[in-house]
N, C-alpha and C. Protein backbone atom coordinates (compact mmCIF):
# COMPACT_ATOMS: atom_id res chain seq x y z
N UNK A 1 -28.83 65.83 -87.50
CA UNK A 1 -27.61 65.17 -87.01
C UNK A 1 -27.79 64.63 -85.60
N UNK A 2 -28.62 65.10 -84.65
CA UNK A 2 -29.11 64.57 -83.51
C UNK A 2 -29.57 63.11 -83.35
N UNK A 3 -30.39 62.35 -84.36
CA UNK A 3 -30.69 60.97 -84.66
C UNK A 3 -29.90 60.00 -84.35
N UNK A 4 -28.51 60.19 -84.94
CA UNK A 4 -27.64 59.22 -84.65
C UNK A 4 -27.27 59.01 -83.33
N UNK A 5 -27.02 60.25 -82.42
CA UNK A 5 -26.78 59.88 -81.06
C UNK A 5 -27.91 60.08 -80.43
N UNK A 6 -28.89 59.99 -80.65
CA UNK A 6 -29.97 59.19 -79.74
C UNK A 6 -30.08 58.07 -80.03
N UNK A 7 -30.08 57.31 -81.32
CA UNK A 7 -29.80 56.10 -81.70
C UNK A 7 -28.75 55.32 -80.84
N UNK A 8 -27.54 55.65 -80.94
CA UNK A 8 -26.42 55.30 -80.41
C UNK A 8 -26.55 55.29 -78.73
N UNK A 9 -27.41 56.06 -78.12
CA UNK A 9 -27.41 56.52 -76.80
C UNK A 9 -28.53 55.37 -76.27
N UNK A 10 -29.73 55.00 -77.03
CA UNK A 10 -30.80 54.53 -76.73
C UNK A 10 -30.42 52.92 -76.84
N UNK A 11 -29.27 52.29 -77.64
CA UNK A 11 -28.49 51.38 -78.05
C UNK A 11 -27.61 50.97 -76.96
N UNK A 12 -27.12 52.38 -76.69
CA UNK A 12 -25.54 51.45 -76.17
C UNK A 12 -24.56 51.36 -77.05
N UNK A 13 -24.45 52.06 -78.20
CA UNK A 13 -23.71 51.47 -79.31
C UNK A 13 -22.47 52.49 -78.96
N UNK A 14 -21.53 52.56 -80.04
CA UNK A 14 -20.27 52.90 -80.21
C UNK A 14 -20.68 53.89 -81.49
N UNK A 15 -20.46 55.33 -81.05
CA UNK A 15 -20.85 55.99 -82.31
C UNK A 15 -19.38 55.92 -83.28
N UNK A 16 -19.94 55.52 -84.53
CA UNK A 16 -18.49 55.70 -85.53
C UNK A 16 -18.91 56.35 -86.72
N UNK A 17 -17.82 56.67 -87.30
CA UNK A 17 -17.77 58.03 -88.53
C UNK A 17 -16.27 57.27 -89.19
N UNK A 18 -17.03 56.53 -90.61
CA UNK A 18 -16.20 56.69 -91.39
C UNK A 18 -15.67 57.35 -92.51
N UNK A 19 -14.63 56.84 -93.09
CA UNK A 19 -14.29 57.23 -94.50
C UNK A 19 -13.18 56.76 -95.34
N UNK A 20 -12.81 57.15 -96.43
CA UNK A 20 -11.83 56.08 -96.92
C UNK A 20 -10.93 56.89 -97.70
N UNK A 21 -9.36 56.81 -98.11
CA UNK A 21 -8.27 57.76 -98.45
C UNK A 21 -7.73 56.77 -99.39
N UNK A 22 -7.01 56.89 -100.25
CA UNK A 22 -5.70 56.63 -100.94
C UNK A 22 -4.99 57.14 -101.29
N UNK A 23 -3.42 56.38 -101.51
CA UNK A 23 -2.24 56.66 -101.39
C UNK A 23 -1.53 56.12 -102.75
N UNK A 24 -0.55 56.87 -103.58
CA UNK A 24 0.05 56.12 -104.37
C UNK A 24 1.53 56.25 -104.11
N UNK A 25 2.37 56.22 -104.72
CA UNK A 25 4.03 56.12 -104.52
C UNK A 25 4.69 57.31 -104.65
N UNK A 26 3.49 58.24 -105.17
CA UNK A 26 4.25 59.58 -104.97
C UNK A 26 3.80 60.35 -104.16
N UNK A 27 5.08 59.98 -103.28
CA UNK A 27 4.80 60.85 -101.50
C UNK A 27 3.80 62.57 -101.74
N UNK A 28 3.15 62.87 -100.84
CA UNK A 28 2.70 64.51 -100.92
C UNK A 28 3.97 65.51 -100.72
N UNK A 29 3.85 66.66 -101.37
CA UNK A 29 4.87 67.25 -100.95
C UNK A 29 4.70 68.20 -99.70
N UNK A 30 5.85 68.28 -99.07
CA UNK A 30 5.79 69.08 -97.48
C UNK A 30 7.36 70.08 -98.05
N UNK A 31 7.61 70.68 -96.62
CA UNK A 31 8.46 71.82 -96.69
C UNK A 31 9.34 70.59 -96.50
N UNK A 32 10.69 71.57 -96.85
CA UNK A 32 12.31 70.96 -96.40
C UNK A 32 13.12 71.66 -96.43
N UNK A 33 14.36 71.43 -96.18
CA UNK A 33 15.54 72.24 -96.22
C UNK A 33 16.74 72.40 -97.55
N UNK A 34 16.85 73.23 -98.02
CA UNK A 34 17.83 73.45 -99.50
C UNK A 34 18.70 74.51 -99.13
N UNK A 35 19.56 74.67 -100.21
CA UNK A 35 20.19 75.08 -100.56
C UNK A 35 19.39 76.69 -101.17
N UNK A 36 19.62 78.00 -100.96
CA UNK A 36 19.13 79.49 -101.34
C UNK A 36 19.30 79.23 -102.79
N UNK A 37 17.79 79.31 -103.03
CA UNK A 37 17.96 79.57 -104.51
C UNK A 37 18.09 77.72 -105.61
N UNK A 38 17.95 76.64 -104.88
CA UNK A 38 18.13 75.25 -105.65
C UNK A 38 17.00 74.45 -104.85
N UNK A 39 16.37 74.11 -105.75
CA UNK A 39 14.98 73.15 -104.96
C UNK A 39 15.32 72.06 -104.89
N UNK A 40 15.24 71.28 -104.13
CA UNK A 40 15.88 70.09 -103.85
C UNK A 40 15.30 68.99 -104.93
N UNK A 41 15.95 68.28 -105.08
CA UNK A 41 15.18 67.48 -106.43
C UNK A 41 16.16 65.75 -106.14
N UNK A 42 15.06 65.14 -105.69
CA UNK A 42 15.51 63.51 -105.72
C UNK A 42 14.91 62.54 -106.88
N UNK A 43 15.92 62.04 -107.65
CA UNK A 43 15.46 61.19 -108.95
C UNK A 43 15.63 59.69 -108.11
N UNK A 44 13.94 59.30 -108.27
CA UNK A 44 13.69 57.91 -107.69
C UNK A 44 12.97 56.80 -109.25
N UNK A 45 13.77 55.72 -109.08
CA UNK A 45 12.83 54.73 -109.82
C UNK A 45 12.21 53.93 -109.07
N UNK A 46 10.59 54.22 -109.62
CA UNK A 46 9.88 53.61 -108.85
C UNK A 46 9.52 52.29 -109.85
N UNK A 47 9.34 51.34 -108.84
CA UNK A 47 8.92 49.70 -109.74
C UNK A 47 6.99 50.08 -109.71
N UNK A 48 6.25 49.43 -110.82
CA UNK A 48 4.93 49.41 -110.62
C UNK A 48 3.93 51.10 -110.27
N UNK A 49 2.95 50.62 -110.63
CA UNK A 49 2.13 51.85 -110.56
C UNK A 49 1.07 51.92 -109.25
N UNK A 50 1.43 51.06 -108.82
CA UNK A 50 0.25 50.54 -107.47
C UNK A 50 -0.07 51.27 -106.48
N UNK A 51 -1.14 51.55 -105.72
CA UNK A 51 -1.61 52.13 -104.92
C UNK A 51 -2.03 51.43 -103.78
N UNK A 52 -2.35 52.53 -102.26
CA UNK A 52 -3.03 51.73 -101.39
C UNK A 52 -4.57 52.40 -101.10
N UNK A 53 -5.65 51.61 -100.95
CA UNK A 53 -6.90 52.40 -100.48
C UNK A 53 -7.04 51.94 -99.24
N UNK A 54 -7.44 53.02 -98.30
CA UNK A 54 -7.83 52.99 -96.92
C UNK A 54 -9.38 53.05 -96.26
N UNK A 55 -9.57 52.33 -95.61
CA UNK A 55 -11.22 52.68 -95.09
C UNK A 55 -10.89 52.69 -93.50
N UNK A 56 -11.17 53.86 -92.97
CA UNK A 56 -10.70 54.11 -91.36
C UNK A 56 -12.16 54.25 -91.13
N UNK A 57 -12.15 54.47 -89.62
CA UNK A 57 -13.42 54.34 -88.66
C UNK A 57 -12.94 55.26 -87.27
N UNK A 58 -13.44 55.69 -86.78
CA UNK A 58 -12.90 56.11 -85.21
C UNK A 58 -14.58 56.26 -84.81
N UNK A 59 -14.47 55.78 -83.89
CA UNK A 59 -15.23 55.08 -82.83
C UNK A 59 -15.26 55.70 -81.66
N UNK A 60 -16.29 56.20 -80.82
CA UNK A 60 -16.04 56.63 -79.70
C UNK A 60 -17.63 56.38 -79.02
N UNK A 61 -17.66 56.26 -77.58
CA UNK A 61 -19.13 55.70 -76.75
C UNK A 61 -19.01 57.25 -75.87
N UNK A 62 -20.00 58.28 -76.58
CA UNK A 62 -20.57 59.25 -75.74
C UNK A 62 -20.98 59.28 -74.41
N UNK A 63 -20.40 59.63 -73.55
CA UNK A 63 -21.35 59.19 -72.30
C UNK A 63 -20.93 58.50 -71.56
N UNK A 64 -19.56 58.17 -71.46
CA UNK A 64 -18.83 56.62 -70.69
C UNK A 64 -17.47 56.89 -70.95
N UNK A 65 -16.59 57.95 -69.82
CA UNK A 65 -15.70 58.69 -70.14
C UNK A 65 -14.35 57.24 -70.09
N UNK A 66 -14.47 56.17 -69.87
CA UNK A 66 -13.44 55.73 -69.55
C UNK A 66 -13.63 54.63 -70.90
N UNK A 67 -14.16 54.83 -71.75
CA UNK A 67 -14.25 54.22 -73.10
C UNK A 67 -13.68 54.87 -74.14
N UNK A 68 -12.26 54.74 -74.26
CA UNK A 68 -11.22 55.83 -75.01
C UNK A 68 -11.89 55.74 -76.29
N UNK A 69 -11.67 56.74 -77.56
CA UNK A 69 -12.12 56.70 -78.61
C UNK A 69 -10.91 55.92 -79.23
N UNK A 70 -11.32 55.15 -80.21
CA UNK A 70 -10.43 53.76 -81.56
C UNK A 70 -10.36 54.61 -82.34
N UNK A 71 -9.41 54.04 -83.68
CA UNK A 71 -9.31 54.11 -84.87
C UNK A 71 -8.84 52.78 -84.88
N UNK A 72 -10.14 52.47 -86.36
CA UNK A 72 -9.78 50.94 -86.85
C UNK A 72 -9.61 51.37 -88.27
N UNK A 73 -9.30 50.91 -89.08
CA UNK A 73 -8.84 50.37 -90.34
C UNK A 73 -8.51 49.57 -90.94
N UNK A 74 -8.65 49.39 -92.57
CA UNK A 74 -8.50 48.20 -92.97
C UNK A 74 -7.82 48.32 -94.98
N UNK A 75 -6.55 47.93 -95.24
CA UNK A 75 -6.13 48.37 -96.26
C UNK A 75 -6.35 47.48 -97.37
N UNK A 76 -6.58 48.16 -98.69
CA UNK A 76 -7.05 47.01 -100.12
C UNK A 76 -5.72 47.89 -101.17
N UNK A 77 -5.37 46.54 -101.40
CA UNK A 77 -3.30 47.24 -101.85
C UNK A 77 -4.37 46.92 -103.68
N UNK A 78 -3.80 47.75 -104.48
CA UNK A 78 -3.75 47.95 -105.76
C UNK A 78 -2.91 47.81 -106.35
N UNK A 79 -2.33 46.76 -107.34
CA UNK A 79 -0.96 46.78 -108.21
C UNK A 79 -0.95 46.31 -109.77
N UNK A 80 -2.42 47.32 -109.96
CA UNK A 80 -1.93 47.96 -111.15
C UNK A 80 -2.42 46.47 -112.46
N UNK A 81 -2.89 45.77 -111.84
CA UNK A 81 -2.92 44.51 -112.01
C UNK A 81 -4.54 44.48 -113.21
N UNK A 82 -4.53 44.07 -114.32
CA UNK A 82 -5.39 44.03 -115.58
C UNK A 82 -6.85 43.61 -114.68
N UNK A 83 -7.81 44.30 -115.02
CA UNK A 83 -9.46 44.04 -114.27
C UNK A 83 -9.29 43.93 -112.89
N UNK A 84 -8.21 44.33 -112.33
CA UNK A 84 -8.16 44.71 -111.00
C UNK A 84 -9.04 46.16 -110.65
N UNK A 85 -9.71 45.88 -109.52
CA UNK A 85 -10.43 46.65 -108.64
C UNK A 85 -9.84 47.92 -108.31
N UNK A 86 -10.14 49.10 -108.60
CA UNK A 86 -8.96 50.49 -108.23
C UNK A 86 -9.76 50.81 -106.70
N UNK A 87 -11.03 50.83 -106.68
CA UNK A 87 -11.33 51.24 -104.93
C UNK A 87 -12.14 49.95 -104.60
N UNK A 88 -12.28 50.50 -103.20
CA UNK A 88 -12.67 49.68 -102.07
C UNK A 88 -14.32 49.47 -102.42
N UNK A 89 -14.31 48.12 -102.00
CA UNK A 89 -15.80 47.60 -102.44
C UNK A 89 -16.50 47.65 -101.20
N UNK A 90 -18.11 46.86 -101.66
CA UNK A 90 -19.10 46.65 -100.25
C UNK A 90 -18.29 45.89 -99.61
N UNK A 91 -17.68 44.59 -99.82
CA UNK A 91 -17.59 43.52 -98.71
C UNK A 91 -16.10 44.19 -97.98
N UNK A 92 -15.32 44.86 -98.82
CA UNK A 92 -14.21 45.70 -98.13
C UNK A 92 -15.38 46.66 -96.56
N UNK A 93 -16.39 47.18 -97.21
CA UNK A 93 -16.76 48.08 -95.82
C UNK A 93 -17.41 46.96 -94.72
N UNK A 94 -17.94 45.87 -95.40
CA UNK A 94 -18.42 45.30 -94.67
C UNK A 94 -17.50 44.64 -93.95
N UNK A 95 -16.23 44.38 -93.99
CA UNK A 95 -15.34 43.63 -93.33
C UNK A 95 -14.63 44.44 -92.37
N UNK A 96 -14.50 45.49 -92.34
CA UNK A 96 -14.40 46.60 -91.58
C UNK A 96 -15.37 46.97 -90.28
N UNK A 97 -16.69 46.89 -90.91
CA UNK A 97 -17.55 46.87 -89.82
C UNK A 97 -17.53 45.54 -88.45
N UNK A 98 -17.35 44.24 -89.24
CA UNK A 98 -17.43 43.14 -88.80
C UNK A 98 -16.51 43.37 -87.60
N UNK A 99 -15.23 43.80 -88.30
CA UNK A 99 -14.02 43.92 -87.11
C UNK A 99 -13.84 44.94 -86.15
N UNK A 100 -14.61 45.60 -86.15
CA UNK A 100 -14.64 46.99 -85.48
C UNK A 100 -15.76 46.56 -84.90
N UNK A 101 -17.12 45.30 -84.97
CA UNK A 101 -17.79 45.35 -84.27
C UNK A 101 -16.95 44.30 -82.87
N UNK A 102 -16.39 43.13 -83.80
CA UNK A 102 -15.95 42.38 -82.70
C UNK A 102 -14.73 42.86 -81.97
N UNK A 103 -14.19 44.01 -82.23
CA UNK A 103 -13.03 44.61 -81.16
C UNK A 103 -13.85 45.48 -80.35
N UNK A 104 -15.06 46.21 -80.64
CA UNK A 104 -15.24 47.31 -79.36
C UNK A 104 -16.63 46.20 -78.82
N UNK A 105 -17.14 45.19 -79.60
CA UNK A 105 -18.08 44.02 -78.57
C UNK A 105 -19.36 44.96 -78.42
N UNK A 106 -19.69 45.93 -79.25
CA UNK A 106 -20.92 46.39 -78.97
C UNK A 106 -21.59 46.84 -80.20
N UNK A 107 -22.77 47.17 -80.09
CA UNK A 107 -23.48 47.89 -81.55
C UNK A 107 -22.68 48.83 -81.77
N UNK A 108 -23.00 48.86 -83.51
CA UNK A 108 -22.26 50.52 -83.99
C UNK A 108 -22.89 50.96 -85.19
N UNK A 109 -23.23 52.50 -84.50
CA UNK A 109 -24.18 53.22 -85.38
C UNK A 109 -22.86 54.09 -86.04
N UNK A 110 -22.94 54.05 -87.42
CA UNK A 110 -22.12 54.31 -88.50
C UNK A 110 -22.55 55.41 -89.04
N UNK A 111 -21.67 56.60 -89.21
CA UNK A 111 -22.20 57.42 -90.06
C UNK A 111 -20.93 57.45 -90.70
N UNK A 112 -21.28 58.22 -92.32
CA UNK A 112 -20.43 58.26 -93.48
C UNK A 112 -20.95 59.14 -94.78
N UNK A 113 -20.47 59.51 -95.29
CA UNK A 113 -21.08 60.06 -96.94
C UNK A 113 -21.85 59.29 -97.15
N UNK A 114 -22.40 60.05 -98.69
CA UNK A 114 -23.44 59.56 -99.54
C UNK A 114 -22.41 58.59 -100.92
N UNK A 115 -20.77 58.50 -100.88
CA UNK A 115 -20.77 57.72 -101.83
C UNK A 115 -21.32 56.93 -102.64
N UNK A 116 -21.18 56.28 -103.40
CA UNK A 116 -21.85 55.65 -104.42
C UNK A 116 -22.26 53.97 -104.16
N UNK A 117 -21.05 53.98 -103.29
CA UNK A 117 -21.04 52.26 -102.83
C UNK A 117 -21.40 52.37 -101.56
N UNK A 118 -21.13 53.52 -100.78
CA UNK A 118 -22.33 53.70 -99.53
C UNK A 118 -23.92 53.23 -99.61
N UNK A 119 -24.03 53.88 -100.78
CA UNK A 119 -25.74 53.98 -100.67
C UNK A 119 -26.23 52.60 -102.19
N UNK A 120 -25.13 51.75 -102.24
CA UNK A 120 -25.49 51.06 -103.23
C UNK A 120 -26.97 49.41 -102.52
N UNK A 121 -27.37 49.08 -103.59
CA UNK A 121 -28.15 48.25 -102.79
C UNK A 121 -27.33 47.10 -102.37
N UNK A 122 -26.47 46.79 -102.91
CA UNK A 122 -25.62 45.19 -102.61
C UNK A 122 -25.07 45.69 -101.07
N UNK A 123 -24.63 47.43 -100.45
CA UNK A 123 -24.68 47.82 -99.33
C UNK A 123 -25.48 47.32 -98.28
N UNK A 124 -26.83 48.23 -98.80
CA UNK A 124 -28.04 47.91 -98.15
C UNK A 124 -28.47 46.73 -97.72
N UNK A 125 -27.72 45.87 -98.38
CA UNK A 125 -28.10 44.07 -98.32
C UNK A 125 -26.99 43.99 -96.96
N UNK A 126 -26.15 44.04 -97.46
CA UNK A 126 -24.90 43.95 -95.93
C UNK A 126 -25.13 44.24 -94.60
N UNK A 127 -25.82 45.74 -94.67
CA UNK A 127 -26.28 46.70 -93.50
C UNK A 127 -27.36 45.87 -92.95
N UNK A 128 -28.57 45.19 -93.95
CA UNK A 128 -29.72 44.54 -93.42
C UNK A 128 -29.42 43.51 -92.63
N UNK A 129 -27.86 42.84 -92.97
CA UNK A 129 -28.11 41.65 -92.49
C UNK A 129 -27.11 41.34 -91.08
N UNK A 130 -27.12 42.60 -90.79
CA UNK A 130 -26.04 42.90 -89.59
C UNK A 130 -26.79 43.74 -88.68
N UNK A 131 -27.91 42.74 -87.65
CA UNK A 131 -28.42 43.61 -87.04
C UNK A 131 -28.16 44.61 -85.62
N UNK A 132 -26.83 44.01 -85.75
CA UNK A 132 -26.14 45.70 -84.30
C UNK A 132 -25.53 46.75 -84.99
N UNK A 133 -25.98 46.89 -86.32
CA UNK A 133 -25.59 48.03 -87.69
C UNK A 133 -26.31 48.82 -87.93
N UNK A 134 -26.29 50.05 -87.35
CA UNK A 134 -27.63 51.36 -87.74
C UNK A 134 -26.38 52.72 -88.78
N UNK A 135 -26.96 52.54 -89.70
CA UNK A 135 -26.76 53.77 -90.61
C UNK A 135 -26.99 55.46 -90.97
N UNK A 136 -26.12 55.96 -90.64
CA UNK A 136 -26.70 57.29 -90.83
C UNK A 136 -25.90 57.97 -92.13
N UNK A 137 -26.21 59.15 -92.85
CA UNK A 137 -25.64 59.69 -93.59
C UNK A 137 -25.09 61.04 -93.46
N UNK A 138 -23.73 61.58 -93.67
CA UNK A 138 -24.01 63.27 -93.81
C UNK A 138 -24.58 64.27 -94.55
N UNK A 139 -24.53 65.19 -94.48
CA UNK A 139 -25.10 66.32 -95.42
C UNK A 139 -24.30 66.05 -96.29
N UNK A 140 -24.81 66.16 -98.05
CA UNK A 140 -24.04 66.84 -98.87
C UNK A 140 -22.79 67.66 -98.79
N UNK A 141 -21.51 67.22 -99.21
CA UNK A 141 -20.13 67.99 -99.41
C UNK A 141 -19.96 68.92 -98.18
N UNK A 142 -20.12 67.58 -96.87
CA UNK A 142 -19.03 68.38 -95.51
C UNK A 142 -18.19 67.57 -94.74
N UNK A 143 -17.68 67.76 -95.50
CA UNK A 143 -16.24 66.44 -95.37
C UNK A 143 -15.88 67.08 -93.78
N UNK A 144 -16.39 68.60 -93.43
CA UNK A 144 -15.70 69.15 -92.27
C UNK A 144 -16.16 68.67 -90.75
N UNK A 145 -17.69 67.82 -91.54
CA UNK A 145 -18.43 67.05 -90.25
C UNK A 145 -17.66 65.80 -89.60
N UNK A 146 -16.76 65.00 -90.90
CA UNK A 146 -15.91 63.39 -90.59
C UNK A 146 -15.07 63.83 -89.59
N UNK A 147 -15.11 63.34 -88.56
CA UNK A 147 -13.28 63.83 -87.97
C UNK A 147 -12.31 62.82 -88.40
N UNK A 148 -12.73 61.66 -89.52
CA UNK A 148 -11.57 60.64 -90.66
C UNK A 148 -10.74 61.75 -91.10
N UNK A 149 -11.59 62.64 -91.61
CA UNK A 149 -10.44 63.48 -92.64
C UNK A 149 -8.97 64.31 -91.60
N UNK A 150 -9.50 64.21 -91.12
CA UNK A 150 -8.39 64.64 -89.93
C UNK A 150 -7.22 63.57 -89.68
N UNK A 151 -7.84 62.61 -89.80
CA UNK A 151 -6.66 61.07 -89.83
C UNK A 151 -6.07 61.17 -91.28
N UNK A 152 -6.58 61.06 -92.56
CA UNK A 152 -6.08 61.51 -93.83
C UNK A 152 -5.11 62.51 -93.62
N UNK A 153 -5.26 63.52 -93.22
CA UNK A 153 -4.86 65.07 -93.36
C UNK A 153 -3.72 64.55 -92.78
N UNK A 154 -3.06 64.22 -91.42
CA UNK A 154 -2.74 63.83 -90.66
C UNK A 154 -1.35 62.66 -91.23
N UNK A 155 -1.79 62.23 -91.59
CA UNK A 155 -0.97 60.70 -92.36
C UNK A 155 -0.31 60.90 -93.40
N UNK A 156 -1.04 61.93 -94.45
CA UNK A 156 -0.55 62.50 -95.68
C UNK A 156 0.64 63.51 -94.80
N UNK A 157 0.43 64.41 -93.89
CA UNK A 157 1.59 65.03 -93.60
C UNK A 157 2.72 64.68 -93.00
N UNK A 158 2.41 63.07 -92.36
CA UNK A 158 4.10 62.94 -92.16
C UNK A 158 4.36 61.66 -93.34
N UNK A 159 3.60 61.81 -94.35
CA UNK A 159 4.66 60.78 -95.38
C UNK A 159 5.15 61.93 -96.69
N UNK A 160 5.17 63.45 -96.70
CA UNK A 160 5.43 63.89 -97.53
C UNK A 160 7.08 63.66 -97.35
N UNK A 161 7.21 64.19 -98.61
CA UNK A 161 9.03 64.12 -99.46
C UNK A 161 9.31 62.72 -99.16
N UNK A 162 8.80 61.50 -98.28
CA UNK A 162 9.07 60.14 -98.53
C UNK A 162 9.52 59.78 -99.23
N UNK A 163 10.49 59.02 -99.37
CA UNK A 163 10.79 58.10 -101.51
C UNK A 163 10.30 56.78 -100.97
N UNK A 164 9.30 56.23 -101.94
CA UNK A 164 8.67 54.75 -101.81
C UNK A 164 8.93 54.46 -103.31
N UNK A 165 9.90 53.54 -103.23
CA UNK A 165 9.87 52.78 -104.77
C UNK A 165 8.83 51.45 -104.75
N UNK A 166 8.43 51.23 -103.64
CA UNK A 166 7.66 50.01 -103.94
C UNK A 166 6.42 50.03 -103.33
N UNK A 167 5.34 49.07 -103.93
CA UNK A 167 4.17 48.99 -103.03
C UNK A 167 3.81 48.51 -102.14
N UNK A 168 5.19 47.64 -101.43
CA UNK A 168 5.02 47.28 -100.08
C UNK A 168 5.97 48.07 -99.35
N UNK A 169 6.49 48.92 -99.71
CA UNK A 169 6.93 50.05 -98.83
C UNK A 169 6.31 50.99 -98.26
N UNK A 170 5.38 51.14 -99.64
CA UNK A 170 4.05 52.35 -98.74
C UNK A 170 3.32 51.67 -98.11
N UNK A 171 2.44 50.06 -98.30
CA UNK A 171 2.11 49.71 -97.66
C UNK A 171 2.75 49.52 -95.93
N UNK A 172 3.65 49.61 -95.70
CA UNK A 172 4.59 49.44 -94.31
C UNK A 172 4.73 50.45 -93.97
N UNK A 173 4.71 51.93 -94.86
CA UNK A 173 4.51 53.40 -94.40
C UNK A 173 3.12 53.40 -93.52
N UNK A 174 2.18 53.72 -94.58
CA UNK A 174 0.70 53.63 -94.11
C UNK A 174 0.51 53.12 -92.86
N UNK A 175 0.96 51.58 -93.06
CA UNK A 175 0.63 51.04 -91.86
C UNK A 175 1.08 51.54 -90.01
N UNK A 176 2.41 51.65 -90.47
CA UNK A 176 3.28 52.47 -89.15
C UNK A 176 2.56 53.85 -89.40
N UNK A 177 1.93 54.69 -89.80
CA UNK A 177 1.58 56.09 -89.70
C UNK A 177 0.30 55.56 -88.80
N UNK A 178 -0.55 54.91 -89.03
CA UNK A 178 -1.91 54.74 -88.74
C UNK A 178 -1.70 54.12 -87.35
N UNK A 179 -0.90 52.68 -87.67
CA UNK A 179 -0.71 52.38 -85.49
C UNK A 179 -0.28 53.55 -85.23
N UNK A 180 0.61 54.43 -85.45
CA UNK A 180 0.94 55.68 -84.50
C UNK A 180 -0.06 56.33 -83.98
N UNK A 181 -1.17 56.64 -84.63
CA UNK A 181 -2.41 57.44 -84.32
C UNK A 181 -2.90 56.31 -83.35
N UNK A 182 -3.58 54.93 -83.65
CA UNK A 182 -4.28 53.98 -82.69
C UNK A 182 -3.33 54.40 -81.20
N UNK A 183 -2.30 54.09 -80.97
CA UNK A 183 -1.57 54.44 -80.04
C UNK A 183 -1.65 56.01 -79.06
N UNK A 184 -2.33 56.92 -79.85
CA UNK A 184 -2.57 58.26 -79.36
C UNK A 184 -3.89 58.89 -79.27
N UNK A 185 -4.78 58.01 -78.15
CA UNK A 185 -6.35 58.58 -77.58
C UNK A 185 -6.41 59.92 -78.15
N UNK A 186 -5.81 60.65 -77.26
CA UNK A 186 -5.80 62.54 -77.74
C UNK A 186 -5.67 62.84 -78.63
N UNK A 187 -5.06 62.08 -79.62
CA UNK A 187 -4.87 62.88 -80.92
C UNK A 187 -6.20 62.40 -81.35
N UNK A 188 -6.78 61.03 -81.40
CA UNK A 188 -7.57 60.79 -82.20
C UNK A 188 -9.17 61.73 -81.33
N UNK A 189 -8.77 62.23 -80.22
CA UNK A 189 -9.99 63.10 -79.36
C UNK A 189 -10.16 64.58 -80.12
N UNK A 190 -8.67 64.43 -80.63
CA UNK A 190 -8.46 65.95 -81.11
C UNK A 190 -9.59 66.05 -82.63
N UNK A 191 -9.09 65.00 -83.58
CA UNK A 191 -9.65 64.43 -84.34
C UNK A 191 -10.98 65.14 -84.46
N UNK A 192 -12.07 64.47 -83.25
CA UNK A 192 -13.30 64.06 -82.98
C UNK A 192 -13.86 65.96 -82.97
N UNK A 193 -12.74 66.63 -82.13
CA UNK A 193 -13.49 67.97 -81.45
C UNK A 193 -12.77 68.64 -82.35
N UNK A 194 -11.94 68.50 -83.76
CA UNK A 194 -12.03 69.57 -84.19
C UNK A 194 -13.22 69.61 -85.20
N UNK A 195 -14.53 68.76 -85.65
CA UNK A 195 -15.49 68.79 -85.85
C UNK A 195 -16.67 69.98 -85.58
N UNK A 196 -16.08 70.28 -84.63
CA UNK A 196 -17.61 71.04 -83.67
C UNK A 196 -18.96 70.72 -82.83
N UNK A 197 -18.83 69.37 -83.55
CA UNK A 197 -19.65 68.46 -83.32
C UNK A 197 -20.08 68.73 -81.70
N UNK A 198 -20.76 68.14 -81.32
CA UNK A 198 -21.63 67.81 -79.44
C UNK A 198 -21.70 66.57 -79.40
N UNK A 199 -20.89 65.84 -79.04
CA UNK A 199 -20.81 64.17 -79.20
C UNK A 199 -21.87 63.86 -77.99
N UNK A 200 -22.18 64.36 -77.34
CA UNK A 200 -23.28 64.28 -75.50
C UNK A 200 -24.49 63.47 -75.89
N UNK A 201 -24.99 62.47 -75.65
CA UNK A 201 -26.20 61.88 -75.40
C UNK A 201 -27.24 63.10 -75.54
N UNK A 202 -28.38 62.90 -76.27
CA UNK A 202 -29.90 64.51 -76.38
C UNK A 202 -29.96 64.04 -74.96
């Protein structure tokens, strides 16, 4: 795990750690308030079966304390729609990268899972042809290394008991949950260090 930030350090780059979430219309459930003894129960009609998929990034430059850490993102709405696409493709990650390179203006060494479309070659073609793009991978099943999942975790808990009848309602949820985080350095620092990680230049 050391590679990447010597990479990143020897670069100049912007170390980032992605990953990607979805959302459908039925909010997560969280606690609430009832009545002793009656579970609260709201009958919603929802229109459509549609979903949203997310691909986040948080970004941070080790070593250069006045370079706040980002969260970028980028949403692919699903509606359910015949030979429609259910997840996020290469040119979805690649368009993500593009924009996250031209908002922080510097290289970015990427780390992420071993997904399937991570490590696909039509990937590999993308990654080749973007040369301020260095790739790294995590270990096998430690989702506890991403500090993304912390933005997931995070987003899912303030849209529980929500009612979204539509798919541009969650889309306008999502969206206001996620600027809230861009808006909050510390949280997204919190993010980063509840990892364990040593973000420090070797």
């Amino acid at each position: 795990m050391a590679d990447h930030k010597r990479v990143a350090a020897q670069q100049g780059a912007w170390l980032c750690f992605e990953d990607e979430a979805g959302q459908t219309l039925r909010s997560p459930k969280g606690r609430t308030w009832g009545r002793k003894g009656h579970t609260p129960i709201v009958s919603l009609p929802v229109k459509g079966t549609g979903r949203v998929s997310v691909a986040g990034l948080i970004a941070a430059r080790p070593g250069t304390p006045q370079a706040r850490p980002r969260l970028i993102y980028r949403l692919r709405t699903h509606r359910g729609r015949k030979g429609e696409r259910r997840g996020l493709s290469e040119a979805d990650y690649a368009a993500l990268f593009d924009a996250a390179h031209q908002q922080l203006g510097g290289p970015l060494v990427v780390v992420w899972d071993n997904l399937n479309t991570h490590t696909s070659a039509e990937m590999r073609r993308l990654i080749a042809a973007r040369p301020w793009l260095t790739v790294f991978y995590l270990p096998a099943y430690a989702p506890e290394l991403n500090p993304v999942e912390g933005v997931w975790a995070h987003m899912k808990k303030s849209l529980a008991n929500l009612a979204m009848r539509t798919v541009d309602q969650l889309i306008a949820l999502v969206k206001n949950r996620l600027k809230r985080m861009q808006y909050r350095p510390a949280l997204v620092t919190g993010f980063l260090a509840k990892t364990g990680l040593d973000f420090r230049p070797p």
